[in-house]
PDB file of N, CA and C in Angstrom:
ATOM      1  N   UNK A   1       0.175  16.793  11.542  1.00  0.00           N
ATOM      2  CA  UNK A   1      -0.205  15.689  10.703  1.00  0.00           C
ATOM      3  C   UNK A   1      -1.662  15.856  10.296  1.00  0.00           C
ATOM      4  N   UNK A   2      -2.442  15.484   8.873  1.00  0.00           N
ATOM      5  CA  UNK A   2      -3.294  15.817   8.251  1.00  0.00           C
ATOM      6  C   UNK A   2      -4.234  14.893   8.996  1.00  0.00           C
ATOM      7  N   UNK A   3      -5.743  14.773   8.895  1.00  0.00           N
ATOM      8  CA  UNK A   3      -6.363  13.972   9.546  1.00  0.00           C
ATOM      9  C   UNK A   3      -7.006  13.008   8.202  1.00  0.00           C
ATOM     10  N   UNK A   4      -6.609  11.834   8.118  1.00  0.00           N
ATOM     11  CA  UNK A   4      -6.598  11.035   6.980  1.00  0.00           C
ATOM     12  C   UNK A   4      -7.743  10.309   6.561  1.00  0.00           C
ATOM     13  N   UNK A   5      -8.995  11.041   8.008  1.00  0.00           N
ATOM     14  CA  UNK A   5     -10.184   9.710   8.090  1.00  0.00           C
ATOM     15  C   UNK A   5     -11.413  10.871   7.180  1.00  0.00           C
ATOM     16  N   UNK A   6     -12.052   9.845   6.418  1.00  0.00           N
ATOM     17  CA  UNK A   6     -12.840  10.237   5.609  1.00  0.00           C
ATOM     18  C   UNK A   6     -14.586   9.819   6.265  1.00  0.00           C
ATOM     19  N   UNK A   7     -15.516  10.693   5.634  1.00  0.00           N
ATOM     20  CA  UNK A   7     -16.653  10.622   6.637  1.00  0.00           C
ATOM     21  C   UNK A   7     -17.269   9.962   5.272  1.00  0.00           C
ATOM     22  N   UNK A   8     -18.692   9.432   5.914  1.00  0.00           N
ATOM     23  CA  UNK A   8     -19.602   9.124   5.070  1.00  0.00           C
ATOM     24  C   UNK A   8     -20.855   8.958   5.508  1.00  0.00           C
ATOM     25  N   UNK A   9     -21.964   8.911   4.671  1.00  0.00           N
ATOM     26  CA  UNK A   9     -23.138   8.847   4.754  1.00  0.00           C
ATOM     27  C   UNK A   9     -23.425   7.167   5.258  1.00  0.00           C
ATOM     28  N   UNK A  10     -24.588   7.289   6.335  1.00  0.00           N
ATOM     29  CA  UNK A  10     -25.249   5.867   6.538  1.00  0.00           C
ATOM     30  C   UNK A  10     -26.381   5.925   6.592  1.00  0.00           C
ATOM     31  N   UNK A  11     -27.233   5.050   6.581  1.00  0.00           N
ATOM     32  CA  UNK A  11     -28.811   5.142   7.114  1.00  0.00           C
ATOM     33  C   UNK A  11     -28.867   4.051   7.835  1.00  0.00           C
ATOM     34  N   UNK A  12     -29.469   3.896   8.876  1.00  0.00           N
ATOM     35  CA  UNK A  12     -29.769   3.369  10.023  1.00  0.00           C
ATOM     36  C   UNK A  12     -31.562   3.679  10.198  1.00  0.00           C
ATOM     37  N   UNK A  13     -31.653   1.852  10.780  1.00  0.00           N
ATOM     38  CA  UNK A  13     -33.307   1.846  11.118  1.00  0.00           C
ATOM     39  C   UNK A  13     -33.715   1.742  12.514  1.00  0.00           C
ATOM     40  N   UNK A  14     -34.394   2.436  12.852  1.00  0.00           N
ATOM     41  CA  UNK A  14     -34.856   2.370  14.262  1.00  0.00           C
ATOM     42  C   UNK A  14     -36.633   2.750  14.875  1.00  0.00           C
ATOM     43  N   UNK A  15     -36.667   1.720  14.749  1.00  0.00           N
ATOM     44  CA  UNK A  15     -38.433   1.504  15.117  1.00  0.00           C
ATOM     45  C   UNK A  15     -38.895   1.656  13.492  1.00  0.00           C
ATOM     46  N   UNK A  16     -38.369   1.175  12.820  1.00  0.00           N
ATOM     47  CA  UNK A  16     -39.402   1.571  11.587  1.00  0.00           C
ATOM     48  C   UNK A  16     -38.906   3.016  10.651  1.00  0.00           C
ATOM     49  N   UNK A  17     -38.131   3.627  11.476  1.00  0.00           N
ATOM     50  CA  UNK A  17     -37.630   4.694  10.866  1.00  0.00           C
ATOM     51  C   UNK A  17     -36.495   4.773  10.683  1.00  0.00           C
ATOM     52  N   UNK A  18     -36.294   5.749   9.150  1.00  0.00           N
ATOM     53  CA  UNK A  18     -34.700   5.657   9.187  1.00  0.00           C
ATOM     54  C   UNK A  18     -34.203   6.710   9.223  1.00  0.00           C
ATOM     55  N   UNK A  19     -32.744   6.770   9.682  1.00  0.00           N
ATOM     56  CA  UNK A  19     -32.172   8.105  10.202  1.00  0.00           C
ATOM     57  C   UNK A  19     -30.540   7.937   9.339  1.00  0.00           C
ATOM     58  N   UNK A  20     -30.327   9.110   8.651  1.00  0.00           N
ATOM     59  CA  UNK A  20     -29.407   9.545   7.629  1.00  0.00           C
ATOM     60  C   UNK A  20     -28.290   9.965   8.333  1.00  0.00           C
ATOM     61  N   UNK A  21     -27.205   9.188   8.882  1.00  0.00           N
ATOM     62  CA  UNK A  21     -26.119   9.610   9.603  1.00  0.00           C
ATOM     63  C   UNK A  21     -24.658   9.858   9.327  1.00  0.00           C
ATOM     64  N   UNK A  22     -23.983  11.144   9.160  1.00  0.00           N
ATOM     65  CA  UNK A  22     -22.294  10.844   9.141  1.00  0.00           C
ATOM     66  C   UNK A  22     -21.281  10.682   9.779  1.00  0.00           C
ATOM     67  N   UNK A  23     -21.013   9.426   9.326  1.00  0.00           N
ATOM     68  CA  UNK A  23     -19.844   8.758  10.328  1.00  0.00           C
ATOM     69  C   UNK A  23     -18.172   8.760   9.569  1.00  0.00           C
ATOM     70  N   UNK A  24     -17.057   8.398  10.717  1.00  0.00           N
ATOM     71  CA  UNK A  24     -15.740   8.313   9.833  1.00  0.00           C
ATOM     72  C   UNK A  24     -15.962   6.649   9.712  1.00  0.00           C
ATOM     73  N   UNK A  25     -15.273   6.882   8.312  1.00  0.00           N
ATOM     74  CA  UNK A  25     -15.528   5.512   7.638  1.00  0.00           C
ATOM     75  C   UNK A  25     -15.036   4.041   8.519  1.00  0.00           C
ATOM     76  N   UNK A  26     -14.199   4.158   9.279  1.00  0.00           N
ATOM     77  CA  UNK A  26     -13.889   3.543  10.338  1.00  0.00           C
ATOM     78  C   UNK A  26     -15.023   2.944  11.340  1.00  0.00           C
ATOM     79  N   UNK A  27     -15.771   3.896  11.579  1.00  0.00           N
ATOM     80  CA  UNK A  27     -16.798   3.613  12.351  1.00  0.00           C
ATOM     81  C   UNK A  27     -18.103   3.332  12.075  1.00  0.00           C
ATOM     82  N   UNK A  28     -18.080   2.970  10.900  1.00  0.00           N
ATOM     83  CA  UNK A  28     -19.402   2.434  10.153  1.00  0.00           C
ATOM     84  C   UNK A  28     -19.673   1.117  10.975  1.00  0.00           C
ATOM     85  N   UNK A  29     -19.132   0.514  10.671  1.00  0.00           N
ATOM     86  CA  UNK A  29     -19.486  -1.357  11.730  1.00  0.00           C
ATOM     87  C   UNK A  29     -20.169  -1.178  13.129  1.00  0.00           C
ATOM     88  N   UNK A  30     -19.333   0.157  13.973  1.00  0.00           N
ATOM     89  CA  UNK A  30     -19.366   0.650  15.037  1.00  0.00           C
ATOM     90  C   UNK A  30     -20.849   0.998  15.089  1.00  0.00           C
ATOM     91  N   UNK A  31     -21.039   1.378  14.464  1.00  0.00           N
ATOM     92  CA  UNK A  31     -22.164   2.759  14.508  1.00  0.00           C
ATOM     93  C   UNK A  31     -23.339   1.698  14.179  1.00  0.00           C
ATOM     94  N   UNK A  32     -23.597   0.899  13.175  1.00  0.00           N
ATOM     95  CA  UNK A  32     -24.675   0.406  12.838  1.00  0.00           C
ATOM     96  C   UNK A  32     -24.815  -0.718  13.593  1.00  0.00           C
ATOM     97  N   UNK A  33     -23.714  -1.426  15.152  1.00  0.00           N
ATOM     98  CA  UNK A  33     -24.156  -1.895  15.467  1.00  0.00           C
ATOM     99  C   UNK A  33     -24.993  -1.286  16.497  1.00  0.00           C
ATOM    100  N   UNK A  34     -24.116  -0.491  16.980  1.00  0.00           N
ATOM    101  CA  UNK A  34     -25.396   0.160  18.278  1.00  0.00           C
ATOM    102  C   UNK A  34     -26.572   0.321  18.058  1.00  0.00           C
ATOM    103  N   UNK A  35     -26.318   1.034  16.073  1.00  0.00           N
ATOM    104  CA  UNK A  35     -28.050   1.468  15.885  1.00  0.00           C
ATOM    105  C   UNK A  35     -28.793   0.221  16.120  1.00  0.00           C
ATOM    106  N   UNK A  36     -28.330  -1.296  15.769  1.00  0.00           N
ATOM    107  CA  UNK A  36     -29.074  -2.057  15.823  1.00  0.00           C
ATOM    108  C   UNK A  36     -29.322  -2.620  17.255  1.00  0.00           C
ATOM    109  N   UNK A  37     -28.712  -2.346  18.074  1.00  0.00           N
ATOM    110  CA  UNK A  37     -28.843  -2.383  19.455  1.00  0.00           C
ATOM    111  C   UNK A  37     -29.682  -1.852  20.397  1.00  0.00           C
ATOM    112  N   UNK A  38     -29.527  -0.790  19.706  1.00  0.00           N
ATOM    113  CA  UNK A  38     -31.048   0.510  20.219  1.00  0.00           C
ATOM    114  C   UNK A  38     -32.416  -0.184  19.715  1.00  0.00           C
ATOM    115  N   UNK A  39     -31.729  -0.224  18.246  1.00  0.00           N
ATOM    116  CA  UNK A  39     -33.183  -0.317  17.707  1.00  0.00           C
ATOM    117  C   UNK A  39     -34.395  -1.724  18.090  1.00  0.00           C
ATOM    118  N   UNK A  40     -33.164  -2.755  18.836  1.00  0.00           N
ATOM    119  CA  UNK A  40     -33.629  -3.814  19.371  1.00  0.00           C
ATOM    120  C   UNK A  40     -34.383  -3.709  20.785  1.00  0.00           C
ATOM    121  N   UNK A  41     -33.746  -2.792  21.654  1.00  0.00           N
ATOM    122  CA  UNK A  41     -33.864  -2.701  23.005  1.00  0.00           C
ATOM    123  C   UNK A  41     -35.425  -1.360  22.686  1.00  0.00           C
ATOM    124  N   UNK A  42     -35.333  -0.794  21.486  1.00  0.00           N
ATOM    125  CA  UNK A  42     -36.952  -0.076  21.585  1.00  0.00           C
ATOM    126  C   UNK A  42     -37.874  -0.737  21.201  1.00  0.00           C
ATOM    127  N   UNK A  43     -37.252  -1.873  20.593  1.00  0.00           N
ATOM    128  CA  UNK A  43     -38.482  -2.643  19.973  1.00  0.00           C
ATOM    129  C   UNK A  43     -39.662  -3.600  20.928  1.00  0.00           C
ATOM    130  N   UNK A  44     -38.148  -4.050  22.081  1.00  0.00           N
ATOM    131  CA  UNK A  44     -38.567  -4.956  22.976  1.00  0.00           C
ATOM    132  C   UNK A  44     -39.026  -4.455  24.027  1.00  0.00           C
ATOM    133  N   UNK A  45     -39.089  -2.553  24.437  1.00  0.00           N
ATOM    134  CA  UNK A  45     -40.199  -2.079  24.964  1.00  0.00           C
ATOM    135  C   UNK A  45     -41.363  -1.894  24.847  1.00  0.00           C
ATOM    136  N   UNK A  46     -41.464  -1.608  22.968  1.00  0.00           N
ATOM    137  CA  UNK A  46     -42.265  -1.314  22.829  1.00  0.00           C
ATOM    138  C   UNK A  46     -43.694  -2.817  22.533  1.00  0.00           C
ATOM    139  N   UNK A  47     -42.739  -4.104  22.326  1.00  0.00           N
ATOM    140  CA  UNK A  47     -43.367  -4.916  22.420  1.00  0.00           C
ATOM    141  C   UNK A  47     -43.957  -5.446  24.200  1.00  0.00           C
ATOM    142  N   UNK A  48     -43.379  -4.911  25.032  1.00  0.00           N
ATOM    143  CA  UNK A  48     -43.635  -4.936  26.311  1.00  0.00           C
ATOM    144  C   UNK A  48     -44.676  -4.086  26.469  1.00  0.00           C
ATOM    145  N   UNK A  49     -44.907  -3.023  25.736  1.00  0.00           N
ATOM    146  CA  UNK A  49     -45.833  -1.462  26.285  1.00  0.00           C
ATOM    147  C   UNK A  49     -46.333  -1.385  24.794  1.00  0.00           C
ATOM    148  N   UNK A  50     -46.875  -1.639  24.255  1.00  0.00           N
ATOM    149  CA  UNK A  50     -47.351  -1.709  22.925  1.00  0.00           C
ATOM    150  C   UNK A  50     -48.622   0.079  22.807  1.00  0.00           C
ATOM    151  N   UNK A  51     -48.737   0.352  24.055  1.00  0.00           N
ATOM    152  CA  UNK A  51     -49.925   1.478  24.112  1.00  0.00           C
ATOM    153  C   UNK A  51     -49.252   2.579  24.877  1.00  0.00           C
ATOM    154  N   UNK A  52     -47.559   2.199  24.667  1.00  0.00           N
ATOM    155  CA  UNK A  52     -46.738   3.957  24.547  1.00  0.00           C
ATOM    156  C   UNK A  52     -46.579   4.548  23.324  1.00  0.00           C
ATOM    157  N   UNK A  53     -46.039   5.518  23.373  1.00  0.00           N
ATOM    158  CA  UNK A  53     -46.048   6.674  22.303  1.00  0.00           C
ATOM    159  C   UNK A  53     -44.491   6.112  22.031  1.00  0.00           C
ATOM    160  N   UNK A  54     -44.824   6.125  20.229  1.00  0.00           N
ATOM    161  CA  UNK A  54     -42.816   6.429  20.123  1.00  0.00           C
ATOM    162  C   UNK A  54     -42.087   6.649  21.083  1.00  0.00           C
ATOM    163  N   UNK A  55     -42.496   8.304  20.994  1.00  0.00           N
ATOM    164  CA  UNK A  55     -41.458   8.980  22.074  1.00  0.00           C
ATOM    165  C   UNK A  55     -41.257   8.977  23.332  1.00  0.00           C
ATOM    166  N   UNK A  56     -42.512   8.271  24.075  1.00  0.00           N
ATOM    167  CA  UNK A  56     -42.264   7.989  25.562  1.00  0.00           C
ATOM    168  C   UNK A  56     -41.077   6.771  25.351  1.00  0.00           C
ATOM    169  N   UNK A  57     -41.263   5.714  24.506  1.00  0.00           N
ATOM    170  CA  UNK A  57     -40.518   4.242  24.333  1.00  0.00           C
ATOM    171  C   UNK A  57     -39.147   4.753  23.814  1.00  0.00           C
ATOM    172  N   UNK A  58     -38.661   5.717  23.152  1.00  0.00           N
ATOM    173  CA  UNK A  58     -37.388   6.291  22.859  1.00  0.00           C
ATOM    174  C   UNK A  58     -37.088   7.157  24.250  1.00  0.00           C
ATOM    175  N   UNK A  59     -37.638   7.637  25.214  1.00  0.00           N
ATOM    176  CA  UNK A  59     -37.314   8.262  26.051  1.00  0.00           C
ATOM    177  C   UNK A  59     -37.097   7.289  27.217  1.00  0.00           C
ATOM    178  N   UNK A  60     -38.101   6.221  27.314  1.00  0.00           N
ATOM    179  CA  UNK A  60     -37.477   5.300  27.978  1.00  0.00           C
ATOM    180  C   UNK A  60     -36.634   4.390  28.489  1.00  0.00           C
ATOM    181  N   UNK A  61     -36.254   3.791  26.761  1.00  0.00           N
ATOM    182  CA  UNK A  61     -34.982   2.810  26.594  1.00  0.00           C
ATOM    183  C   UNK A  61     -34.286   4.115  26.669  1.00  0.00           C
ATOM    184  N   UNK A  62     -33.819   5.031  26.320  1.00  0.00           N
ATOM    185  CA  UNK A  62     -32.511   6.135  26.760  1.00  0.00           C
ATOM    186  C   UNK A  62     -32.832   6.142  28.236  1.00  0.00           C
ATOM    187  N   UNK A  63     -33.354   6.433  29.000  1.00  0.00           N
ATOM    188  CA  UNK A  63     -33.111   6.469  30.425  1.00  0.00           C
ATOM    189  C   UNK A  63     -32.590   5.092  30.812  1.00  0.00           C
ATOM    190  N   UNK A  64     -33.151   3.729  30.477  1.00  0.00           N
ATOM    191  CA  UNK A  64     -32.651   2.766  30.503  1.00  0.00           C
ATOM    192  C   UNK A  64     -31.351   2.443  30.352  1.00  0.00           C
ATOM    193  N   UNK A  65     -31.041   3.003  28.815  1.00  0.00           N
ATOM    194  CA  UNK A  65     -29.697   2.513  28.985  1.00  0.00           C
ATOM    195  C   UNK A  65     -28.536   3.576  29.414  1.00  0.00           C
ATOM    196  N   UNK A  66     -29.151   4.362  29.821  1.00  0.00           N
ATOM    197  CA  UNK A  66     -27.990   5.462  30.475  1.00  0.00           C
ATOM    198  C   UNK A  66     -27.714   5.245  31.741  1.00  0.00           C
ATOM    199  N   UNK A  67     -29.043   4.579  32.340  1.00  0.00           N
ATOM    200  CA  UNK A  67     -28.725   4.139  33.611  1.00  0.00           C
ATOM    201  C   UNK A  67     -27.412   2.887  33.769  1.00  0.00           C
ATOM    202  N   UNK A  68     -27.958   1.683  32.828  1.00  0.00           N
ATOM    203  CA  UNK A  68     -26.736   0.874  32.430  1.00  0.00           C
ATOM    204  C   UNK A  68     -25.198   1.432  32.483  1.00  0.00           C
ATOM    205  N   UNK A  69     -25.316   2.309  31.481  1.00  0.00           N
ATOM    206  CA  UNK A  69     -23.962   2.735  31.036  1.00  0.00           C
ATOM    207  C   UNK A  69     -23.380   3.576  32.732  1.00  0.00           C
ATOM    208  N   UNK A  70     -24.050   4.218  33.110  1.00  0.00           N
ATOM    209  CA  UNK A  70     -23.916   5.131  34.219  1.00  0.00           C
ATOM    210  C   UNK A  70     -23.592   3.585  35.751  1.00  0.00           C
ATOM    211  N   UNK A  71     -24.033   2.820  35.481  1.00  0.00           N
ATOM    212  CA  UNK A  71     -23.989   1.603  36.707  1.00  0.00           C
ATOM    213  C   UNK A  71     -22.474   0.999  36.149  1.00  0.00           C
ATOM    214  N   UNK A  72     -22.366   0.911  35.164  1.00  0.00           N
ATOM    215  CA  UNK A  72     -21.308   0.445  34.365  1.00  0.00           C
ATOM    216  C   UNK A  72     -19.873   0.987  34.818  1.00  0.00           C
ATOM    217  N   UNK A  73     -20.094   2.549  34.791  1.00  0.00           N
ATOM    218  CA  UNK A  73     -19.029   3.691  34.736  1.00  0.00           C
ATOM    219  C   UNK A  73     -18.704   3.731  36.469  1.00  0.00           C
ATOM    220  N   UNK A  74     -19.916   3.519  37.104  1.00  0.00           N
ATOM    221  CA  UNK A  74     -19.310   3.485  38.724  1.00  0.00           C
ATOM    222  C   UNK A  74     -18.366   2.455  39.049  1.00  0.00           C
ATOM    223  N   UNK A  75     -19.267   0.997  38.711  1.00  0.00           N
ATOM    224  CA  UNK A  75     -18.239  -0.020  39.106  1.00  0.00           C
ATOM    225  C   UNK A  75     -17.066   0.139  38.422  1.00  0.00           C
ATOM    226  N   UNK A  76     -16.830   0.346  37.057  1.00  0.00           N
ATOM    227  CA  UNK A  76     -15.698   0.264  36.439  1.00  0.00           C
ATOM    228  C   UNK A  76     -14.310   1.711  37.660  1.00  0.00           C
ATOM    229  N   UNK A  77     -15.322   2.412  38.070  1.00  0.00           N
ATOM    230  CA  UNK A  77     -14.230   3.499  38.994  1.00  0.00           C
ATOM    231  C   UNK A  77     -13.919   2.743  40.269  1.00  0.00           C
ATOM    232  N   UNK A  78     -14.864   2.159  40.684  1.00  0.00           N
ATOM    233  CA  UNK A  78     -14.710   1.391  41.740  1.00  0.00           C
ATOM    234  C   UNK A  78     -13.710   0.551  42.268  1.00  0.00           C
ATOM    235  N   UNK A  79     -13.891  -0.525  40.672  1.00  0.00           N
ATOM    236  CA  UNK A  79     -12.644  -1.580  41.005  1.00  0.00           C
ATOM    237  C   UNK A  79     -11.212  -0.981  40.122  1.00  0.00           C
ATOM    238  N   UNK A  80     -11.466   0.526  39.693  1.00  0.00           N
ATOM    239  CA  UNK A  80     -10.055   1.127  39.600  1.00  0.00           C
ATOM    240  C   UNK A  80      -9.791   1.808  40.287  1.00  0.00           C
ATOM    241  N   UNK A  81     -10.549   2.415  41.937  1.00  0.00           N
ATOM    242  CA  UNK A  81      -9.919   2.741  43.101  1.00  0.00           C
ATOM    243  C   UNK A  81      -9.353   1.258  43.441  1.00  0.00           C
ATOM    244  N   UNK A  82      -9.805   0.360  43.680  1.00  0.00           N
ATOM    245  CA  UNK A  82      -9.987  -0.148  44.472  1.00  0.00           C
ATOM    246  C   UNK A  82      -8.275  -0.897  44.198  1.00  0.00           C
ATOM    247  N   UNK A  83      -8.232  -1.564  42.586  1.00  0.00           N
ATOM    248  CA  UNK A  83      -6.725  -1.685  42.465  1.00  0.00           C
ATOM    249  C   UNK A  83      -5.731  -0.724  42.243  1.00  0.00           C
ATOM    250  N   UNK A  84      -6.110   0.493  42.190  1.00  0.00           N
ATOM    251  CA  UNK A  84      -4.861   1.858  42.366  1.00  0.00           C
ATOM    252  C   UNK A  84      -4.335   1.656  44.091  1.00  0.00           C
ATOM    253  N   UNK A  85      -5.606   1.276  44.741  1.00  0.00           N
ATOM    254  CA  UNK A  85      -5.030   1.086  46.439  1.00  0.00           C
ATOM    255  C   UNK A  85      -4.419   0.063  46.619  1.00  0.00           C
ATOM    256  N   UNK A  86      -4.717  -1.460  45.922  1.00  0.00           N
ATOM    257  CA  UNK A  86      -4.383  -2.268  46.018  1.00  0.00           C
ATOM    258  C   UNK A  86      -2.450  -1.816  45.686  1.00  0.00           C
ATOM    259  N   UNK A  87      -2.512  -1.503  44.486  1.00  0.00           N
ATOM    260  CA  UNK A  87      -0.862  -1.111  44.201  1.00  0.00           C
ATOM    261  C   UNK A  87      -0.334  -0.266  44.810  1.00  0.00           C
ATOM    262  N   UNK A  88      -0.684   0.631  44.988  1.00  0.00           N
ATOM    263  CA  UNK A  88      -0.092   1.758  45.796  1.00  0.00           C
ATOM    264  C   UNK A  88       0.222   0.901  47.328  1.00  0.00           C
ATOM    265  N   UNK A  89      -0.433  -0.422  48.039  1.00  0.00           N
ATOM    266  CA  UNK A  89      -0.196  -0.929  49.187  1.00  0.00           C
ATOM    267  C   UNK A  89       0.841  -2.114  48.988  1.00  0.00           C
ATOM    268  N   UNK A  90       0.770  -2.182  47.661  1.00  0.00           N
ATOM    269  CA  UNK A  90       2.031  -3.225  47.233  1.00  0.00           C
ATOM    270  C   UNK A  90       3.310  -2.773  46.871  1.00  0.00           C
ATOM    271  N   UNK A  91       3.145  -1.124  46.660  1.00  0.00           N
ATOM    272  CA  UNK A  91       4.382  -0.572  46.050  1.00  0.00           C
ATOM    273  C   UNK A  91       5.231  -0.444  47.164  1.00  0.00           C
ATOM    274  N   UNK A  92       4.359  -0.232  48.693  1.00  0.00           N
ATOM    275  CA  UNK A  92       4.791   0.229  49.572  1.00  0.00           C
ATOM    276  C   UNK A  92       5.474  -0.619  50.598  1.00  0.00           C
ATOM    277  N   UNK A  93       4.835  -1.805  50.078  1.00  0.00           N
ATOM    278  CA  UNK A  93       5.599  -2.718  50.866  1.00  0.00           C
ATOM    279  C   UNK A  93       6.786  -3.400  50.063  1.00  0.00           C
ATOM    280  N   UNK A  94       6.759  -2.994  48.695  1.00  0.00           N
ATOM    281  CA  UNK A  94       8.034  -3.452  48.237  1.00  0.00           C
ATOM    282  C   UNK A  94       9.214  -2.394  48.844  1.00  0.00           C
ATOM    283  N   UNK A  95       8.899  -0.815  48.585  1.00  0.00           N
ATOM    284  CA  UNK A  95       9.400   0.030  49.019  1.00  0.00           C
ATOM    285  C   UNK A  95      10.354  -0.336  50.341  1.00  0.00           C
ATOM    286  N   UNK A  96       9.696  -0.494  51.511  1.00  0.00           N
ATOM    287  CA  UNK A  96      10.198  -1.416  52.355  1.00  0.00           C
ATOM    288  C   UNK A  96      11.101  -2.335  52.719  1.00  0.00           C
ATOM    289  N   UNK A  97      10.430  -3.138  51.656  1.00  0.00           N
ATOM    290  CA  UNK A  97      11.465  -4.688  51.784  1.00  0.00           C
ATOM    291  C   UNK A  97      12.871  -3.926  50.873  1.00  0.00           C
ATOM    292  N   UNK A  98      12.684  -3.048  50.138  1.00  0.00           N
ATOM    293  CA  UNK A  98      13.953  -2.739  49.571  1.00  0.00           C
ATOM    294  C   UNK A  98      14.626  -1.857  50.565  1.00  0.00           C
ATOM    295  N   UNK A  99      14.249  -1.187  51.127  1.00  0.00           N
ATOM    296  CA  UNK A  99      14.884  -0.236  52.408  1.00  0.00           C
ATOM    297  C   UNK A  99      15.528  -1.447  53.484  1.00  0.00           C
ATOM    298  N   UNK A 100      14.609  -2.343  53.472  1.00  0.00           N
ATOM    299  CA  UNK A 100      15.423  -3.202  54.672  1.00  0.00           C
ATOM    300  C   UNK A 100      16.917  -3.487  54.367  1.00  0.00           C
ATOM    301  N   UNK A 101      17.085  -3.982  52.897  1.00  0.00           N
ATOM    302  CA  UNK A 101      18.138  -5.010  52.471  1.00  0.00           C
ATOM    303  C   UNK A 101      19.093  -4.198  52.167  1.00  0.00           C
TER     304      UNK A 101
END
């Protein structure tokens, strides 16, 4: 099957600058919200630290939010061990109750 999604040009602002990006047209909404998400979370460092460099304040909020995303990705494994055990201890006791009867 052909791949039906078409790309396109965006520009996106971040700190003042803009950056020329291609996305599938689908993911335009997608895309420019994060940019505006980023571009919020550098702003509000850099209004915190006003006497960093761009690039320390872009290197920062990325460690920032990778840490997020990365705290995010544990718990999310966590409480999907945690209910894979949960079922697997329910399967087993159905298992059971059906062996009894």
């Amino acid at each position: 099957m052909a791949d039906d999604s078409q790309t396109k040009s965006i520009r996106v602002h971040i700190l003042g600058r803009e950056y020329a990006l291609r996305v599938q047209e689908e993911d335009e909404a997608f895309t420019r919200e994060v940019a505006s998400f980023v571009n919020a979370r550098m702003e509000q460092f850099r209004d915190q630290h006003p006497e960093q460099a761009e690039l320390t304040t872009a290197v920062i909020t990325a460690l920032a939010l990778a840490e997020e995303l990365h705290t995010l990705e544990e718990k999310q494994t966590g409480s999907t061990e945690a209910l894979n055990e949960e079922l697997d201890q329910l399967a087993n006791r159905l298992g059971s109750a059906v062996e009894e009867d």
